[in-house]
N, C-alpha and C. Protein backbone atom coordinates (compact mmCIF):
# COMPACT_ATOMS: atom_id res chain seq x y z
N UNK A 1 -49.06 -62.12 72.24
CA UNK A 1 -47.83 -62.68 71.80
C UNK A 1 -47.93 -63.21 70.37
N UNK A 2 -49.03 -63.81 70.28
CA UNK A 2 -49.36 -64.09 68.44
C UNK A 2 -49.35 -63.15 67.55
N UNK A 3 -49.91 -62.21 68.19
CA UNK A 3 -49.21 -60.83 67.26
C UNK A 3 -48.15 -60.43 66.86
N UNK A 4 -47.38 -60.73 67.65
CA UNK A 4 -45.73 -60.42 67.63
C UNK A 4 -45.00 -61.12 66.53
N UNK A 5 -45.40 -62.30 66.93
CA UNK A 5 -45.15 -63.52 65.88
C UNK A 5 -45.58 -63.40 64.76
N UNK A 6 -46.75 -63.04 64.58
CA UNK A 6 -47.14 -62.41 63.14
C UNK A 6 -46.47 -61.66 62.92
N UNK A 7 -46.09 -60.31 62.93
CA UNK A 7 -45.44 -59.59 62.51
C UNK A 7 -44.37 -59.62 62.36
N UNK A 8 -43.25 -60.01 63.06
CA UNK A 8 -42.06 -60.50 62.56
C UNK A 8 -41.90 -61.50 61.43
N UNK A 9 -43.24 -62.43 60.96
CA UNK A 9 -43.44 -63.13 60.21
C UNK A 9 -42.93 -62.29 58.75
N UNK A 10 -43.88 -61.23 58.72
CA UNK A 10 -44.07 -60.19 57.39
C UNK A 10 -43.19 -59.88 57.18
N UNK A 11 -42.41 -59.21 58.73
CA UNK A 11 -41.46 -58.80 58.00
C UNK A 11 -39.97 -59.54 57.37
N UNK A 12 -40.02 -60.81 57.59
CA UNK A 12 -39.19 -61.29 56.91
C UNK A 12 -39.50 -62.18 55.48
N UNK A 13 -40.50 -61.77 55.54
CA UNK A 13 -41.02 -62.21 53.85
C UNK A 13 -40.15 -60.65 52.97
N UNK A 14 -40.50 -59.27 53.45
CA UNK A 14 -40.36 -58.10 52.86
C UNK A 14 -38.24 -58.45 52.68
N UNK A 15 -38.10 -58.87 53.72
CA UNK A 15 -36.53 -59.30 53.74
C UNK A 15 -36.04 -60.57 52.23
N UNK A 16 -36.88 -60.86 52.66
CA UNK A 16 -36.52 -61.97 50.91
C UNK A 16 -36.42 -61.24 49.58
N UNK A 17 -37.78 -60.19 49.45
CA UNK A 17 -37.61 -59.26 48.39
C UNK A 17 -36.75 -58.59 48.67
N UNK A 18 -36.49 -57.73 49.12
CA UNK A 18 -34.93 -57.18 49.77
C UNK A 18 -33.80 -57.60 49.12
N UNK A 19 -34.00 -58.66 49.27
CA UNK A 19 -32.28 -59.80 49.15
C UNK A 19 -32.24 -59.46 47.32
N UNK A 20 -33.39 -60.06 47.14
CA UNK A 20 -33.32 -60.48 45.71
C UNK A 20 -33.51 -59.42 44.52
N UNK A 21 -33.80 -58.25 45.12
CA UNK A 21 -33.60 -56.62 44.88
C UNK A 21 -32.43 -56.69 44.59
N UNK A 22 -31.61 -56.11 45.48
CA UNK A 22 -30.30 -56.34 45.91
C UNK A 22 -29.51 -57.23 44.86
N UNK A 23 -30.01 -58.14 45.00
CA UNK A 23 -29.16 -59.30 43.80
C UNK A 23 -29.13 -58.58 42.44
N UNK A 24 -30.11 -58.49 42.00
CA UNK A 24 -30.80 -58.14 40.75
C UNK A 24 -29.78 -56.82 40.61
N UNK A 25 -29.92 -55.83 41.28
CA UNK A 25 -29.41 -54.69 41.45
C UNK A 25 -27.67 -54.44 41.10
N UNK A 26 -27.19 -55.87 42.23
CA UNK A 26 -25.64 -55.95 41.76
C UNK A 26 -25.04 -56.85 40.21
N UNK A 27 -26.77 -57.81 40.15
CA UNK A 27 -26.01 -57.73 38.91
C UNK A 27 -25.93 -57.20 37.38
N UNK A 28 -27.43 -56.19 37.91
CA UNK A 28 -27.10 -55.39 36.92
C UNK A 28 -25.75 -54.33 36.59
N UNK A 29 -25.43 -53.91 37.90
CA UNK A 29 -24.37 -53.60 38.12
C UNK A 29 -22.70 -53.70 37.31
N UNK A 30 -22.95 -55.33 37.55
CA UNK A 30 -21.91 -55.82 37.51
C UNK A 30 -21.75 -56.03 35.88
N UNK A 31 -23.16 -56.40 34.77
CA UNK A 31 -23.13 -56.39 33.45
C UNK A 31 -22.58 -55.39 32.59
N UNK A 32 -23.10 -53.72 33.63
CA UNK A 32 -23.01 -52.50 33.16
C UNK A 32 -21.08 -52.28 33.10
N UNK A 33 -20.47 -52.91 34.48
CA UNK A 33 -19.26 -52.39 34.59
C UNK A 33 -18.59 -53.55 33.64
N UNK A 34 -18.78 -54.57 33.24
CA UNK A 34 -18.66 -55.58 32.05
C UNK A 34 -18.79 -54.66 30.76
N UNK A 35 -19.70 -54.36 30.21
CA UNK A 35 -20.09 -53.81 28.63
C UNK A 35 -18.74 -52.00 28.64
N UNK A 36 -18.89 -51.34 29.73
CA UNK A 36 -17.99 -50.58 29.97
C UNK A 36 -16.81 -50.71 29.35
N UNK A 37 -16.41 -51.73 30.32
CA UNK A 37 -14.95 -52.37 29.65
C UNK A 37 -14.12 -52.87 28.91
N UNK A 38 -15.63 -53.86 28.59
CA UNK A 38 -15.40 -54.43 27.12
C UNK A 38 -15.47 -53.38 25.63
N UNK A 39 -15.87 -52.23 25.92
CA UNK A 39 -16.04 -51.11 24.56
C UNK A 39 -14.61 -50.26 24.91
N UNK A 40 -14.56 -50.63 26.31
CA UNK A 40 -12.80 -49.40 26.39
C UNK A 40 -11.76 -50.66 25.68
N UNK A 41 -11.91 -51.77 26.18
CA UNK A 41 -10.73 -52.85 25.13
C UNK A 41 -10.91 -52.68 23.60
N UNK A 42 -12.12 -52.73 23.52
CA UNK A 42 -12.76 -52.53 21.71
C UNK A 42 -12.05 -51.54 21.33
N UNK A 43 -12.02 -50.21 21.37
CA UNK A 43 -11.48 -48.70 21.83
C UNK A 43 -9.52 -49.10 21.40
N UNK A 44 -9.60 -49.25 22.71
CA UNK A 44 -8.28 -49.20 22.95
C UNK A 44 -7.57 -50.34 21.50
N UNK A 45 -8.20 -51.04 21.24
CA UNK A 45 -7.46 -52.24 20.24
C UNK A 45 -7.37 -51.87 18.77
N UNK A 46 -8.28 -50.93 18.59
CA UNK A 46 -8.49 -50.17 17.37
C UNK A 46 -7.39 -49.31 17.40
N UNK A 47 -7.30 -48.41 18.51
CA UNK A 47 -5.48 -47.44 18.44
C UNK A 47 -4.80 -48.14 18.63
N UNK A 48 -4.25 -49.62 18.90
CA UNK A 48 -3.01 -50.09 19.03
C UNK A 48 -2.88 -50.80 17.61
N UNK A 49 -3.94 -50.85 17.16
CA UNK A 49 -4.27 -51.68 15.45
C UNK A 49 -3.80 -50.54 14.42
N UNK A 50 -4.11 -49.46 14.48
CA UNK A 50 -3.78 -47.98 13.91
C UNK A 50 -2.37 -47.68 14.40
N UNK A 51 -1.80 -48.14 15.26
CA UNK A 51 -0.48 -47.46 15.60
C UNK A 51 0.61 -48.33 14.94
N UNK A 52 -0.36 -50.06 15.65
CA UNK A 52 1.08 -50.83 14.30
C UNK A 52 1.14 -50.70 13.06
N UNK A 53 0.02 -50.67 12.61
CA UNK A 53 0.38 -49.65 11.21
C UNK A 53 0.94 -48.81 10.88
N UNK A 54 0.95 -47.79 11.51
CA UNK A 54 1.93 -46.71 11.40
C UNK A 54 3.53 -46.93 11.46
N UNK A 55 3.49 -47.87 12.89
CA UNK A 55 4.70 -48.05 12.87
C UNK A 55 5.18 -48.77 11.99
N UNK A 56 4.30 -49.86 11.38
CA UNK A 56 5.25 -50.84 10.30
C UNK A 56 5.31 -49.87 9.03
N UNK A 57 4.60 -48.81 8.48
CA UNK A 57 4.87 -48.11 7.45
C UNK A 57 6.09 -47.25 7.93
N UNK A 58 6.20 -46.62 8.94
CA UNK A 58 7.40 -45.97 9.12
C UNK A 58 9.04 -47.23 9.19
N UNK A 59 8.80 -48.40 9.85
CA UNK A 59 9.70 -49.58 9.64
C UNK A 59 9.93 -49.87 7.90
N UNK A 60 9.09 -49.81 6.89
CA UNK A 60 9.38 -49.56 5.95
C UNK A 60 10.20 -48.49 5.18
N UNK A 61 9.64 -47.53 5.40
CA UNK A 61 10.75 -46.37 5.22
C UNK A 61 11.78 -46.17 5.44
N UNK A 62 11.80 -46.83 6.50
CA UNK A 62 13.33 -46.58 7.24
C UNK A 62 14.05 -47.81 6.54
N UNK A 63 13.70 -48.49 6.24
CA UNK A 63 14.18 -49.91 5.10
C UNK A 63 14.58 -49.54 3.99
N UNK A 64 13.91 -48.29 3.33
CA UNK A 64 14.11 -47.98 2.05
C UNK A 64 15.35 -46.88 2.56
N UNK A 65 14.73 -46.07 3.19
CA UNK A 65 16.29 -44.93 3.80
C UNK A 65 17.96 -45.47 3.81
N UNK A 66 17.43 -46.98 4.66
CA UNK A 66 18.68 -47.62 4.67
C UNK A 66 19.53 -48.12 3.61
N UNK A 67 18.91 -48.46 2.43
CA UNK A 67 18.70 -49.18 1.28
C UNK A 67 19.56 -47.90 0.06
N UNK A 68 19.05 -46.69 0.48
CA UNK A 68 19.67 -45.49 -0.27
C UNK A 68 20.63 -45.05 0.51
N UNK A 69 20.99 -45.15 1.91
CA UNK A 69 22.02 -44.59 2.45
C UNK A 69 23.39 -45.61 2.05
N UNK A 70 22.94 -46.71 1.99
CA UNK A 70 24.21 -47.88 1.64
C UNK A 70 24.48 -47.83 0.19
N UNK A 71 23.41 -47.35 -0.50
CA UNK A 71 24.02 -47.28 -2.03
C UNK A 71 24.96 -45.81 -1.95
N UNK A 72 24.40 -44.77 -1.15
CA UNK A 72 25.08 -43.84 -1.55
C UNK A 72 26.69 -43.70 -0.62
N UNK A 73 26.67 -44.56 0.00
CA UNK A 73 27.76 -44.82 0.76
C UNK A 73 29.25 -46.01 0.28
N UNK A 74 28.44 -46.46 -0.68
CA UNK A 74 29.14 -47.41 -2.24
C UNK A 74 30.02 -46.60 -2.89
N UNK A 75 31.41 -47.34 -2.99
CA UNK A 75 32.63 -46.27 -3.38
C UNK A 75 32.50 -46.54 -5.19
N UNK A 76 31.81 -47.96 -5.41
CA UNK A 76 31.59 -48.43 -6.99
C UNK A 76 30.66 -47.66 -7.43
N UNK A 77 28.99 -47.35 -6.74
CA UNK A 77 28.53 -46.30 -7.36
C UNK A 77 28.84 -45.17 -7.73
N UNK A 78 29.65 -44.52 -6.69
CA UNK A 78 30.07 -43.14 -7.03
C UNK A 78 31.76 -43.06 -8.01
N UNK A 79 32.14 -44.06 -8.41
CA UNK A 79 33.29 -44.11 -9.38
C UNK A 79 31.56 -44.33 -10.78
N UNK A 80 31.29 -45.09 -10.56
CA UNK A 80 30.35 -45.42 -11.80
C UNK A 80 29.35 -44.27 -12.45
N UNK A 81 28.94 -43.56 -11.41
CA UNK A 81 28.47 -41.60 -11.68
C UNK A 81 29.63 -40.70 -11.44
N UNK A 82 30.84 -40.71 -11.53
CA UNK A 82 32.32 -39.91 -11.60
C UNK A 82 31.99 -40.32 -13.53
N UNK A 83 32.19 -41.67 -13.74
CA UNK A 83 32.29 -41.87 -15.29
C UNK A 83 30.95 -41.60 -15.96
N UNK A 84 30.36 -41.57 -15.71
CA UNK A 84 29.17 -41.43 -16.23
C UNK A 84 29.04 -39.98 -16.73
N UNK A 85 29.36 -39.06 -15.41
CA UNK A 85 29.19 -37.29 -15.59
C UNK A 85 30.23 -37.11 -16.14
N UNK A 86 31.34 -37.95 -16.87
CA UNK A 86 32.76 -37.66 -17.56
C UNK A 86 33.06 -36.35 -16.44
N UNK A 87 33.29 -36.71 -15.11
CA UNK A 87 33.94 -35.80 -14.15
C UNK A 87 35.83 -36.18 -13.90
N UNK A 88 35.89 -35.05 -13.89
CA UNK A 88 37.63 -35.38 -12.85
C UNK A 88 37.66 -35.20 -11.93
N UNK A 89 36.96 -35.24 -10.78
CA UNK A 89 37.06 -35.68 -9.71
C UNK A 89 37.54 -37.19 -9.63
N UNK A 90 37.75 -37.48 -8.53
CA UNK A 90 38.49 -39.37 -8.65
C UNK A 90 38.18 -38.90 -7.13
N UNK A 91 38.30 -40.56 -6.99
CA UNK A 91 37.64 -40.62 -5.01
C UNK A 91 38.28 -40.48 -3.84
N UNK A 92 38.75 -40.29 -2.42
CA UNK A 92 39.99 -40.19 -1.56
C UNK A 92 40.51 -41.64 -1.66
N UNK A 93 41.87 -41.13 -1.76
CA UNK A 93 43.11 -42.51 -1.96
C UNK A 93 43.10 -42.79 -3.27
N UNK A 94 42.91 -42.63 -4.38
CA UNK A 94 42.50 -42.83 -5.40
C UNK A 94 44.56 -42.75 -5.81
N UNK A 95 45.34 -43.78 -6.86
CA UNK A 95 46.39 -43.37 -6.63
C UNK A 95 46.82 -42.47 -7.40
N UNK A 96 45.97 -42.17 -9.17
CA UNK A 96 45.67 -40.94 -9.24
C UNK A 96 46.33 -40.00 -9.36
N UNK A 97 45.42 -39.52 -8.17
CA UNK A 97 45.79 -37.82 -7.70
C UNK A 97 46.56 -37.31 -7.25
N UNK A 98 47.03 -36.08 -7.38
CA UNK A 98 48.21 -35.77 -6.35
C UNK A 98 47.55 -35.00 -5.01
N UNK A 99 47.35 -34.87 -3.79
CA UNK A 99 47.05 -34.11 -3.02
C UNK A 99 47.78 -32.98 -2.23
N UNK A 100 47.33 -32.20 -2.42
CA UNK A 100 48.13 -30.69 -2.14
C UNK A 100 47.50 -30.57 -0.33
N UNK A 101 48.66 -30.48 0.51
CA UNK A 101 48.41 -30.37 2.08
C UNK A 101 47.89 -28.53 2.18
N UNK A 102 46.55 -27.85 2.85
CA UNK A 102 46.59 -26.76 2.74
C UNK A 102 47.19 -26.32 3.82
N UNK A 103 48.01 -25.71 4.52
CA UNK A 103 47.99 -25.23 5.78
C UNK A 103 48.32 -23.70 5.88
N UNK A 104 49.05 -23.35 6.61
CA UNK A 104 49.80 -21.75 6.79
C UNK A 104 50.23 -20.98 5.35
N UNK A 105 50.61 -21.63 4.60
CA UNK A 105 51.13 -21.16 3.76
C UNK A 105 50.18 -21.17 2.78
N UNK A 106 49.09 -21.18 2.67
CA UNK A 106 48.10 -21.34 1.51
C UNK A 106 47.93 -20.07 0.81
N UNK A 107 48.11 -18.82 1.18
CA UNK A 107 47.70 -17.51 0.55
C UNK A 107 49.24 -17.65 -0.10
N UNK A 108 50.27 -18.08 0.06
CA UNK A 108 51.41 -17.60 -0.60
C UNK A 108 51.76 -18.94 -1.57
N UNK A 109 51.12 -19.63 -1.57
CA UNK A 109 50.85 -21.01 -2.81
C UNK A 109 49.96 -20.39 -3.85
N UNK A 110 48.63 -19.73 -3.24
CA UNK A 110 47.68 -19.08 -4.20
C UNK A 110 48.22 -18.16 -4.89
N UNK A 111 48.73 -17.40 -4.58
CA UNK A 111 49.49 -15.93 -5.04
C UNK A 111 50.41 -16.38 -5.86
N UNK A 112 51.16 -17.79 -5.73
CA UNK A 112 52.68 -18.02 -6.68
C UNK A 112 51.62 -19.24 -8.00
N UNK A 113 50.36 -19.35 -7.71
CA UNK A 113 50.01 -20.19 -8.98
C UNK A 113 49.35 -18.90 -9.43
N UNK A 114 48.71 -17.79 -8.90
CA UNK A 114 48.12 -16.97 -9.34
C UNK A 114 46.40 -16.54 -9.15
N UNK A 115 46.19 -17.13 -8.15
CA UNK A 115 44.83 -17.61 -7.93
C UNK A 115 44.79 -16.83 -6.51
N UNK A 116 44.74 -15.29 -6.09
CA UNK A 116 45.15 -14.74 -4.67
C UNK A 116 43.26 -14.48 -4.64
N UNK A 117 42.97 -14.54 -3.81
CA UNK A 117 41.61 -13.89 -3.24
C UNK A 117 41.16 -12.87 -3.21
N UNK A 118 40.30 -12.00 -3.37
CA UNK A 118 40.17 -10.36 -3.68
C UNK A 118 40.03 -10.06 -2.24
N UNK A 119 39.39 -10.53 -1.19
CA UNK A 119 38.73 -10.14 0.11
C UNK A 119 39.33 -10.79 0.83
N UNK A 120 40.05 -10.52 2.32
CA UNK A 120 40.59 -11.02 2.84
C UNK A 120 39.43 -11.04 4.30
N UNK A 121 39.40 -11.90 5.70
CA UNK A 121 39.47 -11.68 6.77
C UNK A 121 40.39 -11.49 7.82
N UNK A 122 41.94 -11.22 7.33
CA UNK A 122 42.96 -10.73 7.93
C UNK A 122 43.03 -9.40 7.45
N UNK A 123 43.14 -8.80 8.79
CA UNK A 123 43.04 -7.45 8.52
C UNK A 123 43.81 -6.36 8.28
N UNK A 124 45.48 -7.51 8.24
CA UNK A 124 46.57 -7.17 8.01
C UNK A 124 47.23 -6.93 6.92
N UNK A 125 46.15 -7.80 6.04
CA UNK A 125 46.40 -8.12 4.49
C UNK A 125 46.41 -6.86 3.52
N UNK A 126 47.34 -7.29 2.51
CA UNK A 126 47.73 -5.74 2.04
C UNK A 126 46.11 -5.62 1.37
N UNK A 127 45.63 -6.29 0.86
CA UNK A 127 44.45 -5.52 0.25
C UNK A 127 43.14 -4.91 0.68
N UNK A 128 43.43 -5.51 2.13
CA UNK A 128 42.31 -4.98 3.35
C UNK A 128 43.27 -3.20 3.72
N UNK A 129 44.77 -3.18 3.85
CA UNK A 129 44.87 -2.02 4.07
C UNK A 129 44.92 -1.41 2.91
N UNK A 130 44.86 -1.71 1.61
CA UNK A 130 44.73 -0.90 0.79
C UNK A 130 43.76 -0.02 0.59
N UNK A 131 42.32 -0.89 0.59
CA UNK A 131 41.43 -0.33 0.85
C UNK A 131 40.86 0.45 2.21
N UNK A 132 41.59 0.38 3.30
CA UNK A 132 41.82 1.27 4.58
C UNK A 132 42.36 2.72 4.28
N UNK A 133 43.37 2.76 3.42
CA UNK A 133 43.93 3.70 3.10
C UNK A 133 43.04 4.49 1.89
N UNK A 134 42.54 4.15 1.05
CA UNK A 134 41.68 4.90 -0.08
C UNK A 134 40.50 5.32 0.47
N UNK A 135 39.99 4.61 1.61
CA UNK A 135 38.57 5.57 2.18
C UNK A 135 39.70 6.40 3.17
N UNK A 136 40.29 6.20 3.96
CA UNK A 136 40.98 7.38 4.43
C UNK A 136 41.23 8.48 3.89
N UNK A 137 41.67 8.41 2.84
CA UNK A 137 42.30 9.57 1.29
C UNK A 137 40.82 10.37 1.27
N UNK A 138 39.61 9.74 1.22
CA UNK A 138 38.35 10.48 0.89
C UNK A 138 37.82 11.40 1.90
């Protein structure tokens, strides 16, 4: 029976190293899945550091875009380059101008100032059948 007792003795000494294996083991473990993570945050903080950059240079641009779309959208700038290019153009509503309505009747306004079109896309038009008729003749 002292034998017995001995031996169960041993083997729970081998059980202590065991344990503390084990320990050692998880926390190496546990350092490894630590340093892991901490280089994927490192990682990851560097592309979100690179992206706000990007984005604040593109937020700039778009500052300056805006900056030229409102000047060019300025009815004083573009009277101030009208005088400048000594143009006659003048701006809509301007009181000016006279405005001519184009509608239906526009080929027979052109024709009575003198200004008729050589090419028509009506195919009815005398100068579309004129030329219908002269390749016919050939």
């Amino acid at each position: 029976m002292s034998r017995n007792r001995m031996r169960n003795s041993q083997s729970l000494h081998w059980m202590g190293v065991l344990k503390w294996v084990l320990i050692a083991g998880l926390l190496a473990g546990l350092g490894l899945c630590y340093m892991i993570c901490k280089n994927q945050n490192l990682h990851l903080a560097e592309e979100v550091h690179d992206k706000r950059k990007l984005l604040e240079g593109i937020e700039a641009r778009n500052s300056e875009l805006a900056l030229d779309l409102q000047s060019m959208k300025s009815m004083a700038l573009l009277e101030r380059r009208l005088v400048q290019m000594h143009s006659t153009l003048v701006r809509w509503g301007d009181p000016r101008a006279s405005w001519v309505r184009l509608d239906q009747n526009t080929r027979a306004r052109l024709a009575r100032i003198g200004t008729t079109p050589q090419s028509s896309l009506n195919l009815d038009s005398s100068v579309v059948a004129a030329s219908g008729a002269a390749s016919a003749g050939r």
